[in-house]
Protein backbone atom coordinates (compact mmCIF):
# COMPACT_ATOMS: atom_id res chain seq x y z
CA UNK A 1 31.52 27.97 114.70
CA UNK A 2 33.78 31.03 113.35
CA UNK A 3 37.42 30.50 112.77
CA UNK A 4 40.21 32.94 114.43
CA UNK A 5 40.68 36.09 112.50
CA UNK A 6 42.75 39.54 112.84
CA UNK A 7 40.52 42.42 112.44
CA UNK A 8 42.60 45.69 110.81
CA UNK A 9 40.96 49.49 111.31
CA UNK A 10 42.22 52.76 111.58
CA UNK A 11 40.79 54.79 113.93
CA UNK A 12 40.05 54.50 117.38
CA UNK A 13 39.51 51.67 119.97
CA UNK A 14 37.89 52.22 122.54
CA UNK A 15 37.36 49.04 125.82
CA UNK A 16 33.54 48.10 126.15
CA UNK A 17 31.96 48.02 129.57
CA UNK A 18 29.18 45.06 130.04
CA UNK A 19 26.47 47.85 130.77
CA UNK A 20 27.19 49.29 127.38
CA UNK A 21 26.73 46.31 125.33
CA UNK A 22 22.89 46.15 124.72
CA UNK A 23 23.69 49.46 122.72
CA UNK A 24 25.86 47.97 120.87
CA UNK A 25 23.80 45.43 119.60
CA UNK A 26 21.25 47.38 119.04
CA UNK A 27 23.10 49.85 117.01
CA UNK A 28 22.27 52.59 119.31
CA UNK A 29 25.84 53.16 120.92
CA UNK A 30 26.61 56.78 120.72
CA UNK A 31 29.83 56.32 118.97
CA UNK A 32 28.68 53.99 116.72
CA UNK A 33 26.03 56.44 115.42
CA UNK A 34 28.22 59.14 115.52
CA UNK A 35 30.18 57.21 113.34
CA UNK A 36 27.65 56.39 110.88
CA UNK A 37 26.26 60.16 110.42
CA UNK A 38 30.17 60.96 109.81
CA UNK A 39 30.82 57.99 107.03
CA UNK A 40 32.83 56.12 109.47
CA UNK A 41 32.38 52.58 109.92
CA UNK A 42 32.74 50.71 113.46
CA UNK A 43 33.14 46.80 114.63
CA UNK A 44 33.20 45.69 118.14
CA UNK A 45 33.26 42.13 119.31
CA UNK A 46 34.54 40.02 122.32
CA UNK A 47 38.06 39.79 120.99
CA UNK A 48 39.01 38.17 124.66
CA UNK A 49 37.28 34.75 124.30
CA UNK A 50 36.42 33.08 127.87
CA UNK A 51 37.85 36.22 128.83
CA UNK A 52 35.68 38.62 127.47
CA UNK A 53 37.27 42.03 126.57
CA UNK A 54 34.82 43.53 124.16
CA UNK A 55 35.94 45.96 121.91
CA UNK A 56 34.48 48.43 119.73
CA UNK A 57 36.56 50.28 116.34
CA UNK A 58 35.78 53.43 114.85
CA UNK A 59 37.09 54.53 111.38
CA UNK A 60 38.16 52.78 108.46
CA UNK A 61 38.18 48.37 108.10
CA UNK A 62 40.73 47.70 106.43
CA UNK A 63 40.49 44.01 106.43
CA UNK A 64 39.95 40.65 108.18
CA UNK A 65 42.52 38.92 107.83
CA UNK A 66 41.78 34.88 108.28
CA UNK A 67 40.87 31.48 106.84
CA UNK A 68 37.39 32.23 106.11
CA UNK A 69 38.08 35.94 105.14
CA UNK A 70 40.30 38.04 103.36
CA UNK A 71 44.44 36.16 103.17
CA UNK A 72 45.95 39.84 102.26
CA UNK A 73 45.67 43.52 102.45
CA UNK A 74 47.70 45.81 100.73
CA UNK A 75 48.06 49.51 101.28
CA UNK A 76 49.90 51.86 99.28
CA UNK A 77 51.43 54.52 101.08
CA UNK A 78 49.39 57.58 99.52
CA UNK A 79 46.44 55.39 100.18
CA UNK A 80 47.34 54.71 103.90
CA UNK A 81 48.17 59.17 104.29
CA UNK A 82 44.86 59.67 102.28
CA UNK A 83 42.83 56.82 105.49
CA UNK A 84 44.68 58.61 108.11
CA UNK A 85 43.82 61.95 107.06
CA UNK A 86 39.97 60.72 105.94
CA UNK A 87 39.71 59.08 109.18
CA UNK A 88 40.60 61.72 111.95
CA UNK A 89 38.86 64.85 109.51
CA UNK A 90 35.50 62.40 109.99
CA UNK A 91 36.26 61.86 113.61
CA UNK A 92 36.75 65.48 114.47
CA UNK A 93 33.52 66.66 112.24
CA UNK A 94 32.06 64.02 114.71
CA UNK A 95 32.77 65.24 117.80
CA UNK A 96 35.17 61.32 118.35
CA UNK A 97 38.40 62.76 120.26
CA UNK A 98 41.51 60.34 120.06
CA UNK A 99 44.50 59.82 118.68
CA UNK A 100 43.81 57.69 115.27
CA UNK A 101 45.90 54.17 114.81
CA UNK A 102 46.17 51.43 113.23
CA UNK A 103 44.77 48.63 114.86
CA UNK A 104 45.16 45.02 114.75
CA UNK A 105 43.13 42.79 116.82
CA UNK A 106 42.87 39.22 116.83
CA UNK A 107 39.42 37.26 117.37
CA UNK A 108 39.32 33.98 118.43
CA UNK A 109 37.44 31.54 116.73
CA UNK A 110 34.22 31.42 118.70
C-alpha cells in the first residue's frame, strides 16, 4: 500500500478514457511518446480512487509532494519562466497543442 501524495507538473493534462489505458501501460500512448522524442516527461495514474478518473501529465515533474516522497519544492521565479518557456517550446516542436499549467493533483493512497 502507497500513501496519498500531490503530484506537481507543468504542462498539460489531459482526462484518460478506459479504452486508452492499455497504451498507457504499455508506454505506447501517442502523447506519451511524443513526449519522450521531445524531452518531455509524462505521469498518469487513477488520481480518482474508487472513482477512477485517470489522468495522464505531459511536461515537466516538478515534484511529489507526500510522506513517502519529496516534503518541499522550491522554484525560483527565473527557474519557473525558464519550465514554462522549456515546456510549451517542447510541446509545440511536438506537435502537443494546449495551453501549459501548473498542475497539482492529489493521489490517494492506493
Amino acid at each position: 500500500m502507497s500513501a496519498s501524495a500531490c503530484v506537481a507538473y507543468i504542462g498539460l493534462r489531459f482526462e484518460v478514457a478506459p479504452d486508452e489505458i492499455e497504451a498507457l501501460e504499455n508506454q505506447k500512448d501517442n502523447r506519451q511518446a511524443s513526449a519522450r522524442s521531445a524531452g518531455l516527461t509524462s505521469y498518469w495514474a487513477n488520481f480518482g480512487g474508487d472513482a477512477e478518473r485517470y489522468l495522464l501529465l505531459i511536461g515537466t515533474q516538478i515534484g511529489i509532494l507526500g510522506p513517502e516522497n519529496a516534503s518541499s519544492v522550491q522554484l525560483l521565479d527565473q527557474n519557473l519562466t525558464a519550465i514554462l518557456s522549456d515546456v510549451s517550446a517542447k510541446l509545440e516542436a511536438a506537435g502537443i497543442m494546449g495551453s501549459v499549467s501548473l498542475h497539482l493533483e492529489w493521489l490517494k493512497d492506493a
